[in-house]
N, C-alpha and C. Protein backbone atom coordinates (compact mmCIF):
# COMPACT_ATOMS: atom_id res chain seq x y z
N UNK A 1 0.82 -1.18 0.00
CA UNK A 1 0.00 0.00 0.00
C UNK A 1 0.87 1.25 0.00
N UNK A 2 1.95 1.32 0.87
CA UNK A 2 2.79 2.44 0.71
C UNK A 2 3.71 2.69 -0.54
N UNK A 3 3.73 1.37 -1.32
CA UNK A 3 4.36 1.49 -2.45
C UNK A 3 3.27 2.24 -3.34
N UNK A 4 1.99 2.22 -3.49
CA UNK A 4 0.82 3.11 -4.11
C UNK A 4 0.77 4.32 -3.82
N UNK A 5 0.62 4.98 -3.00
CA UNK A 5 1.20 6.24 -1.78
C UNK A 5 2.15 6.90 -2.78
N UNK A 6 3.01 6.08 -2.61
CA UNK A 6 4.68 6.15 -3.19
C UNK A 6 4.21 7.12 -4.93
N UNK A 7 3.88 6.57 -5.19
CA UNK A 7 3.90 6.47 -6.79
C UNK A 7 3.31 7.92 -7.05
N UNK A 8 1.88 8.35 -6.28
CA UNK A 8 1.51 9.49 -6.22
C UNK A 8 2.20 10.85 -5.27
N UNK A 9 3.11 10.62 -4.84
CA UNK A 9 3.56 11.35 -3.77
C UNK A 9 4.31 11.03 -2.56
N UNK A 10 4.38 11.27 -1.60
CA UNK A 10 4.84 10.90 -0.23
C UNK A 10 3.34 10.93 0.18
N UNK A 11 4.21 9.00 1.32
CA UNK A 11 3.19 8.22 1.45
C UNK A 11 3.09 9.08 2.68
N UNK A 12 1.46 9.06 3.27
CA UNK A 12 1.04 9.23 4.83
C UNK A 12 2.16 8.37 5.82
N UNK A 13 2.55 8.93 7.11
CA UNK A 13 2.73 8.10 8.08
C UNK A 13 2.23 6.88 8.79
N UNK A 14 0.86 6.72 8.47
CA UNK A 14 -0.03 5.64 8.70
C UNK A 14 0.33 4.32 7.73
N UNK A 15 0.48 4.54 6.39
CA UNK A 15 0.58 4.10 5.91
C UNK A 15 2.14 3.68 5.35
N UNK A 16 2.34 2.95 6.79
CA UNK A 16 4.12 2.21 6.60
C UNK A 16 3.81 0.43 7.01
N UNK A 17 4.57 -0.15 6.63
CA UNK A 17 4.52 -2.08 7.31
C UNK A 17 4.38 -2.04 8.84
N UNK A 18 3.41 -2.65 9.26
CA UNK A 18 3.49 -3.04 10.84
C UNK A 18 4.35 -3.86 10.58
N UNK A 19 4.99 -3.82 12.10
CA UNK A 19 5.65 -4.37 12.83
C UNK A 19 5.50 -5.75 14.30
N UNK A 20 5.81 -6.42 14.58
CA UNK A 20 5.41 -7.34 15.86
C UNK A 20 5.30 -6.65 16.94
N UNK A 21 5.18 -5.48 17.04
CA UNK A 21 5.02 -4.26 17.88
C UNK A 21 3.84 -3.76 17.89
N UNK A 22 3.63 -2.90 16.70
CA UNK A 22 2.33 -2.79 16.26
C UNK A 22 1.14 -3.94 16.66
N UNK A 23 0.89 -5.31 16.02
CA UNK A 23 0.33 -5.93 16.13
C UNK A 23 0.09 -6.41 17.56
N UNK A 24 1.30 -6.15 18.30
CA UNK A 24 1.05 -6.89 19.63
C UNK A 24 -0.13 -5.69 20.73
N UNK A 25 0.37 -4.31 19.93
CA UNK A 25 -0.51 -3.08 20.58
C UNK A 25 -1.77 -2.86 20.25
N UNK A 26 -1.97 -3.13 19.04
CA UNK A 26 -3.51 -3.85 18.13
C UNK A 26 -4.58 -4.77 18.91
N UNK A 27 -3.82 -6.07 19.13
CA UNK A 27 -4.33 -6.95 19.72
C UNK A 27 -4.92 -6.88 21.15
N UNK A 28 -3.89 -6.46 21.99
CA UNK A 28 -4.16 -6.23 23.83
C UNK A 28 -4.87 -4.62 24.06
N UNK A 29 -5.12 -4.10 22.38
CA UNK A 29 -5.98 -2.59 23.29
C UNK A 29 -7.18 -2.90 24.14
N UNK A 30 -8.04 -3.22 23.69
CA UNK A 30 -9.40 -3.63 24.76
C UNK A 30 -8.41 -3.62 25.97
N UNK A 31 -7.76 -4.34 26.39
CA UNK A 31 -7.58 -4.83 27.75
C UNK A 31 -6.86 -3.65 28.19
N UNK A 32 -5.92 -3.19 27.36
CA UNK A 32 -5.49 -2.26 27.81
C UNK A 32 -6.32 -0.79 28.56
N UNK A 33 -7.44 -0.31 27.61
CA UNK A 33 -8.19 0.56 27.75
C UNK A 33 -9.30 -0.23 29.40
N UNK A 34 -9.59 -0.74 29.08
CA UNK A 34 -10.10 -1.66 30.14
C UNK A 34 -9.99 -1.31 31.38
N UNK A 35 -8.25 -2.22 31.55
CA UNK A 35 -7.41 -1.53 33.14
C UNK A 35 -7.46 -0.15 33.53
N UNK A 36 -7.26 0.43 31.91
CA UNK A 36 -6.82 2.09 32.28
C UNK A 36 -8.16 2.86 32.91
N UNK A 37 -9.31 2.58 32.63
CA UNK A 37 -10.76 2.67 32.94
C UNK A 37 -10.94 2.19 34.00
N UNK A 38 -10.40 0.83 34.41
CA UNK A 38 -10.21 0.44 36.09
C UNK A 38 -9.70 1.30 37.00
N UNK A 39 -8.34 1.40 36.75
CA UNK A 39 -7.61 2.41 37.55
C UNK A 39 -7.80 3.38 37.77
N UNK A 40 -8.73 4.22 36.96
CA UNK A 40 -9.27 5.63 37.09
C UNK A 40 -10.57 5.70 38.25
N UNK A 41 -11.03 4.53 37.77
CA UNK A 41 -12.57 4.74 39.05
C UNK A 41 -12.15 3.15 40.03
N UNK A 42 -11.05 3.01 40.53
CA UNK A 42 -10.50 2.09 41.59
C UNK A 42 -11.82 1.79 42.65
N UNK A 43 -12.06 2.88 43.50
CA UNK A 43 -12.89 2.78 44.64
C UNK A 43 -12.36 1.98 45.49
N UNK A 44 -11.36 1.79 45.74
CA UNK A 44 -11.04 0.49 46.98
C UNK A 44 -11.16 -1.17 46.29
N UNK A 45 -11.36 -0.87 44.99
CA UNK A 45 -11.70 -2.67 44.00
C UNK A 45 -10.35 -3.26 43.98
N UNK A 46 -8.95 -1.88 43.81
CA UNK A 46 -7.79 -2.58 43.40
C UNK A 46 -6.69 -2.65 44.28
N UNK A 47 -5.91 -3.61 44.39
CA UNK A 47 -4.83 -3.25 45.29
C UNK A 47 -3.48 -4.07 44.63
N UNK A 48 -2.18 -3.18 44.91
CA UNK A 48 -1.36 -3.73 44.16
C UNK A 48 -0.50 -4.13 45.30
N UNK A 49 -0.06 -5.28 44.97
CA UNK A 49 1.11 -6.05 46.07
C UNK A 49 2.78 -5.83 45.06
N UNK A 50 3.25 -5.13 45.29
CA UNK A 50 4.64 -4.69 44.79
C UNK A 50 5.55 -6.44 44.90
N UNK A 51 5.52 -7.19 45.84
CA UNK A 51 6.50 -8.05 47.13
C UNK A 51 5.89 -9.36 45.66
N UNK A 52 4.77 -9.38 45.90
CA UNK A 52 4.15 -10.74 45.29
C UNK A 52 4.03 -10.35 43.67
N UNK A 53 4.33 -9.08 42.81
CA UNK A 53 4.19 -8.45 41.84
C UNK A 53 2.74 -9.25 41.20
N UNK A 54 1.59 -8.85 42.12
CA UNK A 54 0.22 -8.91 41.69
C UNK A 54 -0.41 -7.66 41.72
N UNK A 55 -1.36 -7.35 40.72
CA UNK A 55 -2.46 -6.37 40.87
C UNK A 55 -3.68 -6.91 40.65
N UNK A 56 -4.55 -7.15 41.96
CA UNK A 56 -5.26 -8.06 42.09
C UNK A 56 -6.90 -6.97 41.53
N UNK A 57 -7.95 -7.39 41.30
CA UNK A 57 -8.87 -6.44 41.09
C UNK A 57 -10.21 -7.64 41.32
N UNK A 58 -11.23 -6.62 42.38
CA UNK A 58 -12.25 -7.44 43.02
C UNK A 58 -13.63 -6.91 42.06
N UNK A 59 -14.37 -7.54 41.92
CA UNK A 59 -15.34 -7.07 41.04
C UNK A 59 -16.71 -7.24 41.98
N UNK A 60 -16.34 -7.11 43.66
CA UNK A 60 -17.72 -6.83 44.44
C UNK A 60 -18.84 -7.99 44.49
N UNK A 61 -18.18 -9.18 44.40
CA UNK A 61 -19.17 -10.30 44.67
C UNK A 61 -19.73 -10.56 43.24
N UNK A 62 -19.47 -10.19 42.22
CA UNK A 62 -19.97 -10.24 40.79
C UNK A 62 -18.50 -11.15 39.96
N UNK A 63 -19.17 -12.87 39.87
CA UNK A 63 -17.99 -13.81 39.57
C UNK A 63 -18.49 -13.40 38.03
N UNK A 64 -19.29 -12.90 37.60
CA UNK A 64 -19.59 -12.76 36.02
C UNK A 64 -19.34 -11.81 35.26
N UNK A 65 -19.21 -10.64 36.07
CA UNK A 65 -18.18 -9.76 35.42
C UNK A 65 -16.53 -9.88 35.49
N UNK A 66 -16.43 -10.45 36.90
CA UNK A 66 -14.66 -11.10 37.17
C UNK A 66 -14.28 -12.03 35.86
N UNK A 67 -15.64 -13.22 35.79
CA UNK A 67 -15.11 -14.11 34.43
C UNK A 67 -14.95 -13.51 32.83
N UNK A 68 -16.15 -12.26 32.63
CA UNK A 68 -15.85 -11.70 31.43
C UNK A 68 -14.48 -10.64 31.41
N UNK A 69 -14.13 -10.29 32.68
CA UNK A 69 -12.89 -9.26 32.31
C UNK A 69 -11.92 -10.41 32.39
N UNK A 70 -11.71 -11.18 33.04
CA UNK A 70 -10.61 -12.51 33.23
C UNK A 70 -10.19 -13.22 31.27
N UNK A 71 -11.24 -13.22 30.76
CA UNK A 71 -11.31 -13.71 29.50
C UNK A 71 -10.50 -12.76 28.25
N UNK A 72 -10.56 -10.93 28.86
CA UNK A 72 -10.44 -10.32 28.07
C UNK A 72 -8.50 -9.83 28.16
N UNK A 73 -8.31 -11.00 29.46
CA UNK A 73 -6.96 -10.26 29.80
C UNK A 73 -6.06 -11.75 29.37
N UNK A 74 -4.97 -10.86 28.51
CA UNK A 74 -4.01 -12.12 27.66
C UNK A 74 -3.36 -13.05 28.43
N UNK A 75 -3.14 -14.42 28.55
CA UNK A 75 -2.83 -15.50 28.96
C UNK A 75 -1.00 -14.75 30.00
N UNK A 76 -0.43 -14.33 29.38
CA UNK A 76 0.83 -14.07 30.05
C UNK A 76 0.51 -13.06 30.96
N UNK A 77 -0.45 -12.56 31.46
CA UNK A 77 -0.56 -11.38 32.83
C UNK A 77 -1.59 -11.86 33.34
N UNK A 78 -2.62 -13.29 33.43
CA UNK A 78 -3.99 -13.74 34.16
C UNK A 78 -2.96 -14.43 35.06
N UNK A 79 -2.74 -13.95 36.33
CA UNK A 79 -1.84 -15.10 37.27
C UNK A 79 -3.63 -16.49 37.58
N UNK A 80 -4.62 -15.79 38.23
CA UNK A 80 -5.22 -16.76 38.49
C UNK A 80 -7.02 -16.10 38.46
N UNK A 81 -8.13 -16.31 38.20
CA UNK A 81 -8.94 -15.74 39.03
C UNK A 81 -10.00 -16.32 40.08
N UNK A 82 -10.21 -16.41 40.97
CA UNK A 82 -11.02 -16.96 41.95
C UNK A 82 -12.28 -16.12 42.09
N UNK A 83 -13.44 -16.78 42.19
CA UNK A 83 -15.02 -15.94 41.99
C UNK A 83 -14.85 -14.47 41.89
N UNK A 84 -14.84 -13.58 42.13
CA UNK A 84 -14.99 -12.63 41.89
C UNK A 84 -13.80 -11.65 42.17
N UNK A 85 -12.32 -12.27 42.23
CA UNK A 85 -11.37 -11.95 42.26
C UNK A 85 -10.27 -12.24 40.97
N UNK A 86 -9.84 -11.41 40.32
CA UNK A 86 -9.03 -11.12 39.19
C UNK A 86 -7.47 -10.92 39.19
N UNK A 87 -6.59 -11.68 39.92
CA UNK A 87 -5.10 -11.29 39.93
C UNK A 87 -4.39 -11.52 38.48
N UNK A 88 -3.52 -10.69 38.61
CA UNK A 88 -3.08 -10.25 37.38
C UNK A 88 -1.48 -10.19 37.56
N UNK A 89 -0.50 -10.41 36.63
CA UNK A 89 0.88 -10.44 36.80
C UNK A 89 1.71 -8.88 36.71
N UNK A 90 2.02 -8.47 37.69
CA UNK A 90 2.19 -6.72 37.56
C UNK A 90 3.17 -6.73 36.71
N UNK A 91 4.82 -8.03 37.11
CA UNK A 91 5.93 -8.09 36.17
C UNK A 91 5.47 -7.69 34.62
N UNK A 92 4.81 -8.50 34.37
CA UNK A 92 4.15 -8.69 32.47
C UNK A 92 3.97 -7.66 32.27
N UNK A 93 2.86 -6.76 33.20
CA UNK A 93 2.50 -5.77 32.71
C UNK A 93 3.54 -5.35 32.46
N UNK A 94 4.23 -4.39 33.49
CA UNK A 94 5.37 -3.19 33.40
C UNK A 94 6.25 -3.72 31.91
N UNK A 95 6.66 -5.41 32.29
CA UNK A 95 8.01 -5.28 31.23
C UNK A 95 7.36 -5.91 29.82
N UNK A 96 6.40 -6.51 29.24
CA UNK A 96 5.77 -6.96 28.51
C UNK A 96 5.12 -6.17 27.51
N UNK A 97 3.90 -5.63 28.15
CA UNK A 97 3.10 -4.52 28.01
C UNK A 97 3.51 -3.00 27.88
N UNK A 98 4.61 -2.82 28.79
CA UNK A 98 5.13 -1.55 29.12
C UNK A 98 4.14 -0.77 29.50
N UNK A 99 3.21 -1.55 30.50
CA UNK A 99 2.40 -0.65 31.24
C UNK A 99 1.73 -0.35 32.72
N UNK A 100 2.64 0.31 33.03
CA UNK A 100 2.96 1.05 34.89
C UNK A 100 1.44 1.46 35.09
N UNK A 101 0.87 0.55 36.44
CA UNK A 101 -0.49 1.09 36.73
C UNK A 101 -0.04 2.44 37.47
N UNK A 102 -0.13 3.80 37.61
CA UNK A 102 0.31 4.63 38.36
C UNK A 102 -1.22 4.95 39.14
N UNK A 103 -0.79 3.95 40.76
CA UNK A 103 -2.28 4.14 40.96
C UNK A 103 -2.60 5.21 42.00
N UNK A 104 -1.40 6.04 42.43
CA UNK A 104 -2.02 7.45 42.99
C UNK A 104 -2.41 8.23 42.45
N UNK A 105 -2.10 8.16 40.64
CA UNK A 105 -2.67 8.90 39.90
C UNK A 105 -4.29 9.25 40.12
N UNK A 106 -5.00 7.87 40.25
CA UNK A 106 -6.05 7.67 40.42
C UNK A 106 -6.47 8.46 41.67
N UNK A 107 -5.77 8.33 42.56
CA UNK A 107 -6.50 8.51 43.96
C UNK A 107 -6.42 10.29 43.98
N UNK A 108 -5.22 11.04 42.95
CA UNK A 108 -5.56 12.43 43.22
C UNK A 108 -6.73 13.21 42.05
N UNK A 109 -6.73 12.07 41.10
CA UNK A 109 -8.19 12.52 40.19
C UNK A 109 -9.07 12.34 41.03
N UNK A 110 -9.34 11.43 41.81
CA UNK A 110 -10.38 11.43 42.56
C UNK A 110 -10.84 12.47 43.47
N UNK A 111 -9.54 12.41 44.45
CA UNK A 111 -9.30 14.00 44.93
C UNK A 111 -10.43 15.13 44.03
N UNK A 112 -9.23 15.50 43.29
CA UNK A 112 -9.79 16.61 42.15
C UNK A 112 -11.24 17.10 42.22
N UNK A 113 -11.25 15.52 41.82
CA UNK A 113 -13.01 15.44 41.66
C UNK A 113 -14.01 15.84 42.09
N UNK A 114 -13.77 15.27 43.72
CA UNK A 114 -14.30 15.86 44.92
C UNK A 114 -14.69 17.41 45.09
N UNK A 115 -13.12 18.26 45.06
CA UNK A 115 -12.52 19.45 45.11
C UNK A 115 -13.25 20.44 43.75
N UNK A 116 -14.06 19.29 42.98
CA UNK A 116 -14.71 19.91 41.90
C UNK A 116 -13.61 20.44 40.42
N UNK A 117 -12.16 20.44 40.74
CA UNK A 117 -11.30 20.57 40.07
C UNK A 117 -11.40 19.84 38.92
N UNK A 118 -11.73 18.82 38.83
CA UNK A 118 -11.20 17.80 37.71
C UNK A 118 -12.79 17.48 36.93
């Protein structure tokens, strides 16, 4: 396609070869957007154990939303889930994924929120 591009001009930036990079960022968005949507409205659901590198996430006595988000999260970061509990591999995330839950972030939007700021 960029060779077509080519022919008429300089091709768009969009329009270059993915990469195993690309595809791997393609594939895990849902989940990605997902967490990031978790972490923002936490409420006391998430807690991260640094020691055991889990970020465990409770879905409030609801094993059917735990099993549909459990399904949506890729085989190398599901450590385990138990009824309505969701642990997750924090390692994978950070070095896999390259993605740092920053979860005080959360807690000063919330803040904000409150404060009417945000």
């Amino acid at each position: 396609m960029a060779d077509l591009f080519g022919e008429v001009g300089v091709a768009p930036d969009w329009a270059r070869p993915l990469g195993f990079a690309d595809y791997f960022v393609i594939r895990h968005r849902r989940f990605r957007d997902q967490l990031t949507e978790m972490l923002g409205d936490a409420e006391g659901r998430i807690s991260i154990d640094r020691h055991a590198e889990d970020l465990a996430i409770s879905f409030g006595g609801d094993p059917n939303q735990a099993m549909q988000f459990a399904r949506s999260v890729p085989d190398f970061i599901l450590k385990r889930r138990f009824v309505d509990l969701v642990k997750l591999d924090l390692a994978a995330l950070e070095q896999e994924m390259g993605f740092s839950p920053d979860y005080r972030r959360g807690w000063w939007r919330k803040l904000l929120r409150r404060c009417g700021a945000g």
